[in-house]
N, C-alpha and C. Protein backbone atom coordinates (compact mmCIF):
# COMPACT_ATOMS: atom_id res chain seq x y z
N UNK A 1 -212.12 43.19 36.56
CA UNK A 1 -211.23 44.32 36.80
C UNK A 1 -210.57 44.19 38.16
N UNK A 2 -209.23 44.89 38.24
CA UNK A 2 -208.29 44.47 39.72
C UNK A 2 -208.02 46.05 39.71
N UNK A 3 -208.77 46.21 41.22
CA UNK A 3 -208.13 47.48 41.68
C UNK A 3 -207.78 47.57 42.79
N UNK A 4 -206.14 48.80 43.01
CA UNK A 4 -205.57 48.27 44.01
C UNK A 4 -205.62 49.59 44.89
N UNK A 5 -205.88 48.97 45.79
CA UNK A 5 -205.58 50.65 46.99
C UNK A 5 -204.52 50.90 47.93
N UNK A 6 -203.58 51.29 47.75
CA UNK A 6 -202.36 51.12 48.28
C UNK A 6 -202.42 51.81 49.77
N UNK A 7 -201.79 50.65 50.25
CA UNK A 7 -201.40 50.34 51.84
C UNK A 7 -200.58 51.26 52.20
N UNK A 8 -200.29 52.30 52.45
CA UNK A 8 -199.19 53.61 53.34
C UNK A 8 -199.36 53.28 54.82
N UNK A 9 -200.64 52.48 55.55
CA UNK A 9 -200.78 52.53 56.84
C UNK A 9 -201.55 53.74 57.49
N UNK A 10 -202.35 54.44 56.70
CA UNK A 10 -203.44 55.00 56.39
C UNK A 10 -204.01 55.36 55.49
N UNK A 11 -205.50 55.12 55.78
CA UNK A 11 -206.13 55.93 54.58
C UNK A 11 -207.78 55.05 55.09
N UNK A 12 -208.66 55.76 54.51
CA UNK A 12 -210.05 54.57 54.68
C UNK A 12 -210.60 53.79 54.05
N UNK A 13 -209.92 52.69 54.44
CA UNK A 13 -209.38 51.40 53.51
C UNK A 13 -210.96 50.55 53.34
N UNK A 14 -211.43 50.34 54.61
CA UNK A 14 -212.69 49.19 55.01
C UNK A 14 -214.07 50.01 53.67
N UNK A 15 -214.08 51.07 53.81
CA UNK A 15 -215.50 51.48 53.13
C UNK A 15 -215.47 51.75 51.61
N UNK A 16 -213.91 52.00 51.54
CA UNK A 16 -213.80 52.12 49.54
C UNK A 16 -213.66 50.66 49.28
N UNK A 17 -212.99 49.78 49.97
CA UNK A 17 -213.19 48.10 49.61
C UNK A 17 -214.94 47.50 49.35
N UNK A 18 -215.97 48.18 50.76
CA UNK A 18 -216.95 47.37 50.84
C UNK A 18 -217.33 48.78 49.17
N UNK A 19 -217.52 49.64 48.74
CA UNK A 19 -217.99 50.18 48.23
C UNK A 19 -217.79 50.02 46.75
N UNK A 20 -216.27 49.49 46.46
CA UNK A 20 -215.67 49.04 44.94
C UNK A 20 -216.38 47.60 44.66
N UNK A 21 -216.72 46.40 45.84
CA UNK A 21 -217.03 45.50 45.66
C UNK A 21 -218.65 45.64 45.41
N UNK A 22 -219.17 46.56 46.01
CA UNK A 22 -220.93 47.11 45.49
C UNK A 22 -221.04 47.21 44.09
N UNK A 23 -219.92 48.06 43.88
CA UNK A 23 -220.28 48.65 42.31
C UNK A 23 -219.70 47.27 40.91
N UNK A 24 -219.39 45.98 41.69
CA UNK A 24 -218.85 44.75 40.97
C UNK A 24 -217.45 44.89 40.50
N UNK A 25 -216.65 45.60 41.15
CA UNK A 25 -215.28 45.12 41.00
C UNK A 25 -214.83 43.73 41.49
N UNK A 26 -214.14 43.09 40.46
CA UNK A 26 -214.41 41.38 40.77
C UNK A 26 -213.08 41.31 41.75
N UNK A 27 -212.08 42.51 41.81
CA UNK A 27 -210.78 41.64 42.83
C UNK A 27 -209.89 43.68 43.47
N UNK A 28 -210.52 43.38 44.40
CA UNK A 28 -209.73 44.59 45.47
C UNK A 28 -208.28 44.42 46.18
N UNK A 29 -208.07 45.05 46.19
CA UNK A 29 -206.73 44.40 46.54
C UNK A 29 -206.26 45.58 47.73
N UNK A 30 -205.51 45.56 48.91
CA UNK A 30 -204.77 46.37 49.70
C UNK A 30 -203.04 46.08 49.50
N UNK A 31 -202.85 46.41 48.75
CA UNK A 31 -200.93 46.31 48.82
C UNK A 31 -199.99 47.53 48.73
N UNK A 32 -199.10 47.49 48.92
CA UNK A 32 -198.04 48.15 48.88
C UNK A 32 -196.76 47.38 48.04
N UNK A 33 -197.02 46.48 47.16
CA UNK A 33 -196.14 45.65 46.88
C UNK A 33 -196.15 46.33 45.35
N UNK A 34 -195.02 46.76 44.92
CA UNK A 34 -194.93 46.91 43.00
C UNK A 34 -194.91 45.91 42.24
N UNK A 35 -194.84 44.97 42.41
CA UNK A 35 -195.82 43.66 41.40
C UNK A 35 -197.07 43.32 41.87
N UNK A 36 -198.10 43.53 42.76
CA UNK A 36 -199.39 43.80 42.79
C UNK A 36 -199.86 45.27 42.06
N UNK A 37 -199.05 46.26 42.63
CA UNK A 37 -199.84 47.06 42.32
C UNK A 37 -199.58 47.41 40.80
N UNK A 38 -198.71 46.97 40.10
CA UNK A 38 -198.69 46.63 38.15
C UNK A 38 -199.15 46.17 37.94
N UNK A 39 -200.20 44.83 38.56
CA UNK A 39 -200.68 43.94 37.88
C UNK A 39 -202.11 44.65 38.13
N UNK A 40 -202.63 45.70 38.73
CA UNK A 40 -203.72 46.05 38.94
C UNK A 40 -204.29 46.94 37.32
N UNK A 41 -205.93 47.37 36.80
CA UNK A 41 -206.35 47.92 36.18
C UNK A 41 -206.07 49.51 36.85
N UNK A 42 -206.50 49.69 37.84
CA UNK A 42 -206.55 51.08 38.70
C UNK A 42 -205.93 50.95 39.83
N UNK A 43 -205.51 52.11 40.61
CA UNK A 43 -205.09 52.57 41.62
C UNK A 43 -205.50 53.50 42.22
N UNK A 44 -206.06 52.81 43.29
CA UNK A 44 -206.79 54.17 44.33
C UNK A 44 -205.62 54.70 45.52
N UNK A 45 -205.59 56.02 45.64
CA UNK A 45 -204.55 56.02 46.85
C UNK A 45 -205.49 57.11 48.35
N UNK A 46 -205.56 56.66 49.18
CA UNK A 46 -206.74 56.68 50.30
C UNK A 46 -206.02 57.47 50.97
N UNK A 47 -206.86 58.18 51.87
CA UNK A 47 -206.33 58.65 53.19
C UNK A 47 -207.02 59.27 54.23
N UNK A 48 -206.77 59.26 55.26
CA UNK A 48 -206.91 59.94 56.38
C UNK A 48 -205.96 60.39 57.29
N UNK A 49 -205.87 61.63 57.59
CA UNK A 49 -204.84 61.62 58.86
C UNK A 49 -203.52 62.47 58.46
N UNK A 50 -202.49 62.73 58.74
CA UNK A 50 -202.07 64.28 58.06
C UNK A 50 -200.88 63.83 56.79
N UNK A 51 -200.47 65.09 56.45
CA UNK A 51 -199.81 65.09 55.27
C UNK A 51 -198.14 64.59 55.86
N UNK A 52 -197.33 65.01 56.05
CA UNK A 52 -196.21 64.53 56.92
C UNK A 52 -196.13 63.53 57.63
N UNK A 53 -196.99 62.73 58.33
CA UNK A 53 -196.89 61.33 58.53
C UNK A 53 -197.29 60.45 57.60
N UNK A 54 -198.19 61.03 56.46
CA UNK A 54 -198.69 59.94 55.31
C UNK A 54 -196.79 59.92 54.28
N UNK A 55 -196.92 60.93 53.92
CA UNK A 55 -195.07 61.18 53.01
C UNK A 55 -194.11 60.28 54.06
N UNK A 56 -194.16 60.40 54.76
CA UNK A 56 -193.28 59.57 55.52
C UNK A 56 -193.62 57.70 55.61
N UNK A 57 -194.42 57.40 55.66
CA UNK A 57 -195.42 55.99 55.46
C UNK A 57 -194.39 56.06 54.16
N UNK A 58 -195.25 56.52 52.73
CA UNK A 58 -195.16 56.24 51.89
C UNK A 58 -193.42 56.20 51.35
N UNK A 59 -192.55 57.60 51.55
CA UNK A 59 -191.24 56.92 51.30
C UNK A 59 -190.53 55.87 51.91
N UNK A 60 -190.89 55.77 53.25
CA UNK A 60 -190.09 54.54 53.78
C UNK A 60 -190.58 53.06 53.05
N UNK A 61 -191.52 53.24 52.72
CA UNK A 61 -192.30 52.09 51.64
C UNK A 61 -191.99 51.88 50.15
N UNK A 62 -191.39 53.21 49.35
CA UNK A 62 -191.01 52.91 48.08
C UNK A 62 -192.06 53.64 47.22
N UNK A 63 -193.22 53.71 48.23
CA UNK A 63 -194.46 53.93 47.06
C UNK A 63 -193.98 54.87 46.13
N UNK A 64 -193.35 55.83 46.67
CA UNK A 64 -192.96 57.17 45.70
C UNK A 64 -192.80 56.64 44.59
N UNK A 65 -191.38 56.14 44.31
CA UNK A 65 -190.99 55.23 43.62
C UNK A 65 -192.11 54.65 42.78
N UNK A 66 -192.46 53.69 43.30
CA UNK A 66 -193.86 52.70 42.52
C UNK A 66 -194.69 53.95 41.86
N UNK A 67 -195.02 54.57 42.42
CA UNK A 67 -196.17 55.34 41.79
C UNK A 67 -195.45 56.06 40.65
N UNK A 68 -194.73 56.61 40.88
CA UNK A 68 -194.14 57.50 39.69
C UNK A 68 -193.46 56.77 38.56
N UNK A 69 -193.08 55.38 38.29
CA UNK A 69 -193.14 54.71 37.14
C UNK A 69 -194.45 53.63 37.28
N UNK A 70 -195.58 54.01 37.47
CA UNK A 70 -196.96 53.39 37.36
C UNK A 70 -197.70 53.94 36.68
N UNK A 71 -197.56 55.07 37.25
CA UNK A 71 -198.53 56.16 37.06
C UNK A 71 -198.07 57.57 35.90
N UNK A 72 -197.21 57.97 35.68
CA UNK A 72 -196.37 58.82 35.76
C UNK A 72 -195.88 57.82 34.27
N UNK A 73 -194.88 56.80 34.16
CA UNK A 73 -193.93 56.55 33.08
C UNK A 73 -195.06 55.82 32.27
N UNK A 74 -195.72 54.81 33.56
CA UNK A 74 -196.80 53.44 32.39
C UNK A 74 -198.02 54.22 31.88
N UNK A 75 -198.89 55.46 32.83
CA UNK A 75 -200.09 55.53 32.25
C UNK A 75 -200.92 54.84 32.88
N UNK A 76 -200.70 54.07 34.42
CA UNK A 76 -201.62 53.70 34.82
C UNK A 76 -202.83 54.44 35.53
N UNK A 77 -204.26 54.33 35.42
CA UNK A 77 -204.83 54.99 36.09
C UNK A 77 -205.19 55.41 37.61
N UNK A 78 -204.76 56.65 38.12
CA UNK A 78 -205.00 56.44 39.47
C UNK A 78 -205.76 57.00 40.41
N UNK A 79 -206.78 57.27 41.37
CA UNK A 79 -207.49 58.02 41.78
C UNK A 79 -207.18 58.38 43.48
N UNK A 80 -207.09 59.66 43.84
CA UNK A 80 -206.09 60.22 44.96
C UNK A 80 -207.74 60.65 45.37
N UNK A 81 -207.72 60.17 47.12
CA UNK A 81 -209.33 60.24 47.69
C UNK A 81 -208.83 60.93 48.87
N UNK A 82 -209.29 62.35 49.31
CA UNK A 82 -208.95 63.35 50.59
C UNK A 82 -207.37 63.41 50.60
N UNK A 83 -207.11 62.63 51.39
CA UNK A 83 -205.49 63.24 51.99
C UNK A 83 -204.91 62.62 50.69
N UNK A 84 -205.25 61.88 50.28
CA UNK A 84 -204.88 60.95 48.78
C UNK A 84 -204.65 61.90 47.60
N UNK A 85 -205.62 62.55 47.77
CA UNK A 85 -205.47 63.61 46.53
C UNK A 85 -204.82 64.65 46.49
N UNK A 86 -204.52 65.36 48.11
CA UNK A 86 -203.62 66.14 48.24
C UNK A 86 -202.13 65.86 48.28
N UNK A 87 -201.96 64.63 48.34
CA UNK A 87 -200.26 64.02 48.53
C UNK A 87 -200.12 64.26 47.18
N UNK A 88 -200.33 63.72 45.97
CA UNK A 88 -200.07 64.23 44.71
C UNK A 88 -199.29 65.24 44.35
N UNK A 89 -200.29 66.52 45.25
CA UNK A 89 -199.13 67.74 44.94
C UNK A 89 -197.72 67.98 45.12
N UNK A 90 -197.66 69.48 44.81
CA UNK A 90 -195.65 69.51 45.16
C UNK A 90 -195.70 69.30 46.71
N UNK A 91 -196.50 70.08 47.42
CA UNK A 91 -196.16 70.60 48.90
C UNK A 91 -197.10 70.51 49.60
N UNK A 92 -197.06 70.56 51.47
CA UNK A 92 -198.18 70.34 52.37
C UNK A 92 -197.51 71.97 53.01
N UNK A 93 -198.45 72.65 53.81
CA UNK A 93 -197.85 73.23 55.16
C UNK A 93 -198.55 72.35 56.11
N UNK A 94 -198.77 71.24 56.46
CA UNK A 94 -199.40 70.61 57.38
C UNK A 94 -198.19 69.83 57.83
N UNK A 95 -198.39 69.99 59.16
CA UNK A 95 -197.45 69.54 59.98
C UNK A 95 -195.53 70.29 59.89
N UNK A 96 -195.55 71.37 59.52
CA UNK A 96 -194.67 72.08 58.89
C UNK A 96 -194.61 71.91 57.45
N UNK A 97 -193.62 72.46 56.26
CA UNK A 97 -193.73 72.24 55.64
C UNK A 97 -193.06 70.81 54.87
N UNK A 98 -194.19 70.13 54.38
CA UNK A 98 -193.89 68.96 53.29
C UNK A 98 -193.66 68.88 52.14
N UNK A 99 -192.54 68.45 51.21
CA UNK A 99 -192.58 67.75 49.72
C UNK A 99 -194.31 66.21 49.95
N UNK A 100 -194.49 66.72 48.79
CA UNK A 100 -195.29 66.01 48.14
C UNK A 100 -194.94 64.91 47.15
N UNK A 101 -195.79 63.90 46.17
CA UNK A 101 -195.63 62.90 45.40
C UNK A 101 -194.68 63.82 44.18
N UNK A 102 -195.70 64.88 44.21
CA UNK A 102 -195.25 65.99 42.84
C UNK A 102 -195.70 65.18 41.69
N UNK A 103 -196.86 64.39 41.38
CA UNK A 103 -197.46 64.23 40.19
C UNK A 103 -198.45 65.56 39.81
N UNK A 104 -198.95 66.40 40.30
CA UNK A 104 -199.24 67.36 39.79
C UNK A 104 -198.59 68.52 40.50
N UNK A 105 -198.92 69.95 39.83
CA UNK A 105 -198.29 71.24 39.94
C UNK A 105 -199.30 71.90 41.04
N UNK A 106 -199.41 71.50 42.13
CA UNK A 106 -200.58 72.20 43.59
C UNK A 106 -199.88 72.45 44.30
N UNK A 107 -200.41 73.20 45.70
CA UNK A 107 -200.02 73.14 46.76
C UNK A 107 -201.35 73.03 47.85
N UNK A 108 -201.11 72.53 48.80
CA UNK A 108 -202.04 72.21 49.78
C UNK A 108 -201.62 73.27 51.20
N UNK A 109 -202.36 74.02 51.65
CA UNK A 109 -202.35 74.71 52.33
C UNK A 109 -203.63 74.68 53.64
N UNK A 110 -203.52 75.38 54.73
CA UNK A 110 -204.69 75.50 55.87
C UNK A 110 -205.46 76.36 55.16
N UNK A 111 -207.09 75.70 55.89
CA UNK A 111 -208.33 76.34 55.32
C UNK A 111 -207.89 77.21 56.42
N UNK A 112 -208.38 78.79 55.73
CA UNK A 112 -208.13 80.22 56.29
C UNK A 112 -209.06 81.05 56.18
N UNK A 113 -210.31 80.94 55.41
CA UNK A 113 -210.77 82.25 55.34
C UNK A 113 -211.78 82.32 56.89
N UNK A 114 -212.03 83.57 57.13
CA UNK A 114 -212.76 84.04 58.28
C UNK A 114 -214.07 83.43 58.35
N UNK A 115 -214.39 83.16 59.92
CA UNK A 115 -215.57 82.51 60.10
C UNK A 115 -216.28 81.42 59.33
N UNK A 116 -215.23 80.42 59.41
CA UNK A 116 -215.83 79.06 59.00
C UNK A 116 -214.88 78.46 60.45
N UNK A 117 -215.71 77.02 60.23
CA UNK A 117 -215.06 76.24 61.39
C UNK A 117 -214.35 75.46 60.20
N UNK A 118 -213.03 74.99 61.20
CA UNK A 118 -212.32 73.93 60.78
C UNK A 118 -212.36 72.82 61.75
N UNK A 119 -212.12 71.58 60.99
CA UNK A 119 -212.32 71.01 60.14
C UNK A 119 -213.61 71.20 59.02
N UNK A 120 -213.45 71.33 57.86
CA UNK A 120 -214.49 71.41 56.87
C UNK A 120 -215.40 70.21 57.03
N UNK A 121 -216.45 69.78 57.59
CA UNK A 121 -217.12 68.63 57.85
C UNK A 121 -218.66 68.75 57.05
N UNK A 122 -218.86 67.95 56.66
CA UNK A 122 -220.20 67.45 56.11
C UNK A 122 -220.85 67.85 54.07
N UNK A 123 -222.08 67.51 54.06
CA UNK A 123 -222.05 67.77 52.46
C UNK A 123 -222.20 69.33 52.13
N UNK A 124 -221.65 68.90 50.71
CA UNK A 124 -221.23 70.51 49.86
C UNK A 124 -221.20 70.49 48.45
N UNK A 125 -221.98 71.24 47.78
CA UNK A 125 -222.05 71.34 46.38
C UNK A 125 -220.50 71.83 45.76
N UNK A 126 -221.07 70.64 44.41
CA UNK A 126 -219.08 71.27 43.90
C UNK A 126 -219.81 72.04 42.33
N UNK A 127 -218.88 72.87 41.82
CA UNK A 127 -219.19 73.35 40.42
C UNK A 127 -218.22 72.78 39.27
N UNK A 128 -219.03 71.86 39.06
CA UNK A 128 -218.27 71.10 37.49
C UNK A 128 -217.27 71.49 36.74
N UNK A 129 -216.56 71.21 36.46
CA UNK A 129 -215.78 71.55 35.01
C UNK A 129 -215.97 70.96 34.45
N UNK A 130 -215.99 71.94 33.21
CA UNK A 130 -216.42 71.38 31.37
C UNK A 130 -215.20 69.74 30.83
N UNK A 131 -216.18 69.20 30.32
CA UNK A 131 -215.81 68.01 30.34
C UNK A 131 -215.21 66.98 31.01
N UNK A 132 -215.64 66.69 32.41
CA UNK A 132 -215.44 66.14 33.04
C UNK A 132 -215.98 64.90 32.89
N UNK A 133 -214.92 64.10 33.33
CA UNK A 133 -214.97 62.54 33.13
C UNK A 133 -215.66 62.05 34.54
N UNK A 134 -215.21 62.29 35.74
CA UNK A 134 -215.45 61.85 37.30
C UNK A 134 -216.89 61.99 36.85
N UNK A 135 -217.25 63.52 36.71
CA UNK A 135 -218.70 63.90 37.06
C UNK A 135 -219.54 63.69 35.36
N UNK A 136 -218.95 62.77 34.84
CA UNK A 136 -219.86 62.95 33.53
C UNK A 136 -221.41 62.11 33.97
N UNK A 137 -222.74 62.58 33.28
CA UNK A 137 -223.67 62.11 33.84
C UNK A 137 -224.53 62.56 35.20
N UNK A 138 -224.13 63.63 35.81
CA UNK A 138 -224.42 63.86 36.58
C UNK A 138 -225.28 65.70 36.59
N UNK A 139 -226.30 65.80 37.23
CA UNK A 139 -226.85 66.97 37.80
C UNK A 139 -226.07 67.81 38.05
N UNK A 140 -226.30 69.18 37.63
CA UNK A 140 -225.24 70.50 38.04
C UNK A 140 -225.56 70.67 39.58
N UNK A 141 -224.05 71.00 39.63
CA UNK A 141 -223.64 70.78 41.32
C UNK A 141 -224.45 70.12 42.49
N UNK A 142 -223.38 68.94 42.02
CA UNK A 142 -223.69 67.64 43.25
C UNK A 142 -222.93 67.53 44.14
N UNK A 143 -223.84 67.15 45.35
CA UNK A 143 -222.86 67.23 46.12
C UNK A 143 -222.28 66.13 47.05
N UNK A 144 -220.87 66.37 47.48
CA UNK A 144 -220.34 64.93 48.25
C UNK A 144 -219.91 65.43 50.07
N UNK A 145 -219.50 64.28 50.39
CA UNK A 145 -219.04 64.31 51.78
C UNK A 145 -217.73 64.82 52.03
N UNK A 146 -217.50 65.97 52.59
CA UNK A 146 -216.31 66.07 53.07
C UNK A 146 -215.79 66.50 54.33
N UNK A 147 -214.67 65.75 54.60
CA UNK A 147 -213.90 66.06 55.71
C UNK A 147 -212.43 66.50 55.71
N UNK A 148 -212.30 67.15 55.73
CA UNK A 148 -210.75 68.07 55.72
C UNK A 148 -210.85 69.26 56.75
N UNK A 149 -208.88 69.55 56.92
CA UNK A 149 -209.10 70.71 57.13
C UNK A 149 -207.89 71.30 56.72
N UNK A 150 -207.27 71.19 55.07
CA UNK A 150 -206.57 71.56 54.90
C UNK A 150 -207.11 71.56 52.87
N UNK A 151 -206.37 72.32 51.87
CA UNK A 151 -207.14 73.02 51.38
C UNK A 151 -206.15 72.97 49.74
N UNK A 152 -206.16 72.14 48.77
CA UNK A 152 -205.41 72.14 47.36
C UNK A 152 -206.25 73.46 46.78
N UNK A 153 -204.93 74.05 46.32
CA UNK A 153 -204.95 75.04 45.11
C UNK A 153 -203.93 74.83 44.49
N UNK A 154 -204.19 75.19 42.93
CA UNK A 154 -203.35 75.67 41.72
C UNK A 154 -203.56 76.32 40.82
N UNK A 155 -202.41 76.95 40.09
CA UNK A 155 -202.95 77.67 38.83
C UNK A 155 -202.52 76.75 37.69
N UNK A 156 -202.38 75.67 37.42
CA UNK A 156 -202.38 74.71 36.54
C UNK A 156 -203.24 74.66 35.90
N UNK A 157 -203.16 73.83 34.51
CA UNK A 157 -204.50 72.97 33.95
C UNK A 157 -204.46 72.33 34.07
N UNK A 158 -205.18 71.78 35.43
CA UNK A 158 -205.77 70.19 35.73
C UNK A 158 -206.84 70.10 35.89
N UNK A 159 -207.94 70.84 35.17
CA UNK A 159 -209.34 70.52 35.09
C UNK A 159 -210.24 70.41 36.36
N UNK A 160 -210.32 71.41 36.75
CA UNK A 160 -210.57 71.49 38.66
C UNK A 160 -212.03 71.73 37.89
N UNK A 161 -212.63 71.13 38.97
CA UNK A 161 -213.82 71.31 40.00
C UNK A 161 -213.95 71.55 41.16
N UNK A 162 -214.21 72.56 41.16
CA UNK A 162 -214.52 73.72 42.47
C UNK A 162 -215.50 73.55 43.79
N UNK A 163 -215.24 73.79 45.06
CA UNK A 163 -216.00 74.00 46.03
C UNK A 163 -215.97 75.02 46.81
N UNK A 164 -216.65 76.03 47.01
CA UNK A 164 -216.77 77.12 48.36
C UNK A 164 -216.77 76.88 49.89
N UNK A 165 -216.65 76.96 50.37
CA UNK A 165 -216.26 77.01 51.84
C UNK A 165 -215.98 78.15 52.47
N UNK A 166 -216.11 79.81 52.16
CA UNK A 166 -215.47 80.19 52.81
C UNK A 166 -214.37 80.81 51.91
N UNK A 167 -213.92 80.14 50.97
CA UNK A 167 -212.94 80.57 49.84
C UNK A 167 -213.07 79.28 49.15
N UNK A 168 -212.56 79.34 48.04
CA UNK A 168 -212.79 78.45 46.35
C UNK A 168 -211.12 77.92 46.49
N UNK A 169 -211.63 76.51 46.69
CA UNK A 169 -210.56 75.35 46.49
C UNK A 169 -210.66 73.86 45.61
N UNK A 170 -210.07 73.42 45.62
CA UNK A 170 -209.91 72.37 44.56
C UNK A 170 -211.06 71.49 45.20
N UNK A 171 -211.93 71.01 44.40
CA UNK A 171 -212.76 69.46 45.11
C UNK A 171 -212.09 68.60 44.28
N UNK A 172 -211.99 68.74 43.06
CA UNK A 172 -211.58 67.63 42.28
C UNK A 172 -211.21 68.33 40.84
N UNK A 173 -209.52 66.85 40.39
CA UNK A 173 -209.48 67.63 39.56
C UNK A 173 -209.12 66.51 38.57
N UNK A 174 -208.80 66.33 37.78
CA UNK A 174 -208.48 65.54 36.31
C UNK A 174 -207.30 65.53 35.42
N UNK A 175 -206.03 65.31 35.76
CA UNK A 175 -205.24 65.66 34.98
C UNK A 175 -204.59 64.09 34.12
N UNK A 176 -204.85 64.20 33.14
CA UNK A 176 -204.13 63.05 31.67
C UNK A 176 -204.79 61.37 32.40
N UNK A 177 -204.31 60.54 33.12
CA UNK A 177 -204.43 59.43 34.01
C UNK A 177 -204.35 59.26 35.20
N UNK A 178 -204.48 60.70 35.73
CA UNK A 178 -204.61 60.54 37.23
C UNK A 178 -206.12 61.72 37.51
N UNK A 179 -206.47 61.14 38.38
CA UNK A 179 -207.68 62.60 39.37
C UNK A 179 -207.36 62.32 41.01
N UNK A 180 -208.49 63.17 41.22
CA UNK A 180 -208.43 63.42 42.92
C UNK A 180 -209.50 63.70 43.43
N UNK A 181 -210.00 63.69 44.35
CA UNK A 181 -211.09 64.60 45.02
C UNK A 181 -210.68 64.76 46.33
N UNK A 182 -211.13 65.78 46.73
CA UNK A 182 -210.96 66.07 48.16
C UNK A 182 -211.98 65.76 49.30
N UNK A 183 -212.91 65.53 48.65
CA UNK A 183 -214.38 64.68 49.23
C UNK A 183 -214.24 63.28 49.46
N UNK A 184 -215.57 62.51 50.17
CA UNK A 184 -214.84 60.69 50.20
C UNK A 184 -215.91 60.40 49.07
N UNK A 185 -215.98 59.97 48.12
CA UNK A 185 -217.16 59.48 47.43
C UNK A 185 -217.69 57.99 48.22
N UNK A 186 -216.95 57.15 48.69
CA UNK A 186 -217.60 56.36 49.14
C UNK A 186 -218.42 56.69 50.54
N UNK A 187 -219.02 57.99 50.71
CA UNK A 187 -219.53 58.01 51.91
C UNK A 187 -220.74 59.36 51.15
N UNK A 188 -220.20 59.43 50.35
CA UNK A 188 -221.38 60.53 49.41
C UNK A 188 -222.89 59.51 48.54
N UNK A 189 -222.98 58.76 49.25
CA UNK A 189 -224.41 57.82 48.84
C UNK A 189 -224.69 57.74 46.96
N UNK A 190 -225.72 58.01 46.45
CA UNK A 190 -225.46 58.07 44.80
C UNK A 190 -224.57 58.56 44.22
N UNK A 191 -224.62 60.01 44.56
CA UNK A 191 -222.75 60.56 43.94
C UNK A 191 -221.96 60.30 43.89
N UNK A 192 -221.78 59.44 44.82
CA UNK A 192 -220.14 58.91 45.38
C UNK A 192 -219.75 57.61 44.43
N UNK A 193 -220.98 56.69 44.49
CA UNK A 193 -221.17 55.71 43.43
C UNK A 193 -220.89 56.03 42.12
N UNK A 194 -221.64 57.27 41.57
CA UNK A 194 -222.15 57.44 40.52
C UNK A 194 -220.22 57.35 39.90
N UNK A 195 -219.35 58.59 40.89
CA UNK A 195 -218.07 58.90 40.71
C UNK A 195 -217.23 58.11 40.62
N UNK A 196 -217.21 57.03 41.69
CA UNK A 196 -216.67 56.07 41.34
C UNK A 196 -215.97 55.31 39.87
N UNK A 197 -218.19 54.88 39.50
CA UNK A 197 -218.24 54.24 38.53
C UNK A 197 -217.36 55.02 36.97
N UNK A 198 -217.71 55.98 37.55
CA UNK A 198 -217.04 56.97 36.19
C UNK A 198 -215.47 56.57 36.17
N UNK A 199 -214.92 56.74 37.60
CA UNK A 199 -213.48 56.63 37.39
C UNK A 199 -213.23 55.41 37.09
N UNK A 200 -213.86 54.50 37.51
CA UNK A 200 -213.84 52.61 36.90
C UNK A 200 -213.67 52.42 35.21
N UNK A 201 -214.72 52.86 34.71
CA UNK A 201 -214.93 53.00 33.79
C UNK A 201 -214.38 53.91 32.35
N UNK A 202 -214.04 54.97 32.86
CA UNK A 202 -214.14 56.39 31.69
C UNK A 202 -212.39 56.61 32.02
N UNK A 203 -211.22 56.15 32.48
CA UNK A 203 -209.94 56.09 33.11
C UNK A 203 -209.29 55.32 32.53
C-alpha cells in the first residue's frame, strides 16, 4: 500500500511517517506533486500551526486543486489529522476570517466556553458514533491526544464523534471517502494505532 501525506510546509510529518511505517505500510511518501499523490492508495493531510497560513501554503501549491479532483471527483481516500481536519471545512476565524478546502459543510471556530484553558492540551475521551469505521473495534469512549485551540462544528451529516471540553465539538468525523480527527492518533499510543489501522484498511 502507498500512502501519501501531503507537503503544505506544515503539518507533523516525522511521527505519522515513523507511525504508518509501524503499522507496515510498505511506501510513505511526503509530496505535494499530483502525479504522486494519484498514484497513492490514501491520503493523509497533517498539520500543525494555524489555519490562514496553512490555506495559503496550500493554494499557492495547487493542493486545492489536487485534492478536490482526488478526493472529491476520483473517490480517493483521505484522512485530515488536527489542523488537517479542520482545513476541510468551509471556514476558519483563526487568524481572521478564512475560506477553507470546502470538502465538507463545517466551520471551525475559537474554543470559548468559560473556564477551560486554551490551548486544549492532553488526553480526552471521545463518544462514538454509530457505525463508525475510524473507531470500529474499539472500547466505548477512547481516548486520544489532543492539541488544539480552535474548535470544528456542524449541523451536517458527517457522522461526528464527539468530545467535551468545556462545550461539545467535533473529534472526528466520517463523511463518504474522506474523515478527520481533531486529535493526533499517532501520538495516542494503542488508539491511535488501532485508528489508523482502521482508516488503512476499512477506507
Amino acid at each position: 500500500m502507498k500512502v501519501a501525506i501531503v507537503d503544505y510546509g506544515m503539518g507533523n510529518i516525522r511521527s505519522l511517517t515513523t507511525t504508518l511505517t509501524y503499522l507496515g505500510v510498505s511506501d510513505v511518501i511526503l509530496s505535494n506533486n499530483y502525479e504522486i499523490l494519484k498514484s497513492a492508495d490514501k491520503i493523509i493531510l497533517p498539520g500543525v500551526g494555524s489555519f490562514g497560513k496553512a490555506m495559503q501554503q496550500i493554494r499557492e501549491r495547487k493542493i486545492d486543486v489536487y485534492l478536490k479532483d482526488l478526493v472529491v471527483n476520483s473517490g480517493k481516500p483521505m484522512l485530515g489529522v488536527c489542523l488537517g481536519m479542520q482545513l476541510v471545512g468551509n471556514s476558519s476565524t483563526e487568524d481572521g476570517y478564512n475560506e477553507g478546502l470546502g470538502l465538507v459543510d463545517a466551520e471551525v471556530t475559537r474554543l470559548s466556553a468559560p473556564n477551560i484553558k486554551v490551548p486544549h492540551v492532553g488526553f480526552n475521551q471521545i463518544a462514538i458514533s454509530q457505525n463508525s469505521r475510524l473507531f470500529d473495534g474499539m472500547a466505548a469512549n477512547p481516548d486520544f491526544y489532543f492539541t488544539h485551540s480552535y474548535k470544528m462544528l456542524t449541523q451536517s451529516n458527517i457522522n461526528v464523534s464527539a468530545c467535551e471540553y468545556g462545550e461539545r465539538f467535533v473529534a472526528a468525523f466520517e463523511y463518504k471517502n474522506i474523515a478527520g480527527v481533531q486529535f493526533h492518533p499517532e501520538l495516542s499510543q494503542k488508539n491511535g494505532l488501532h485508528l489508523l489501522k482502521n482508516f488503512l484498511e476499512k477506507f
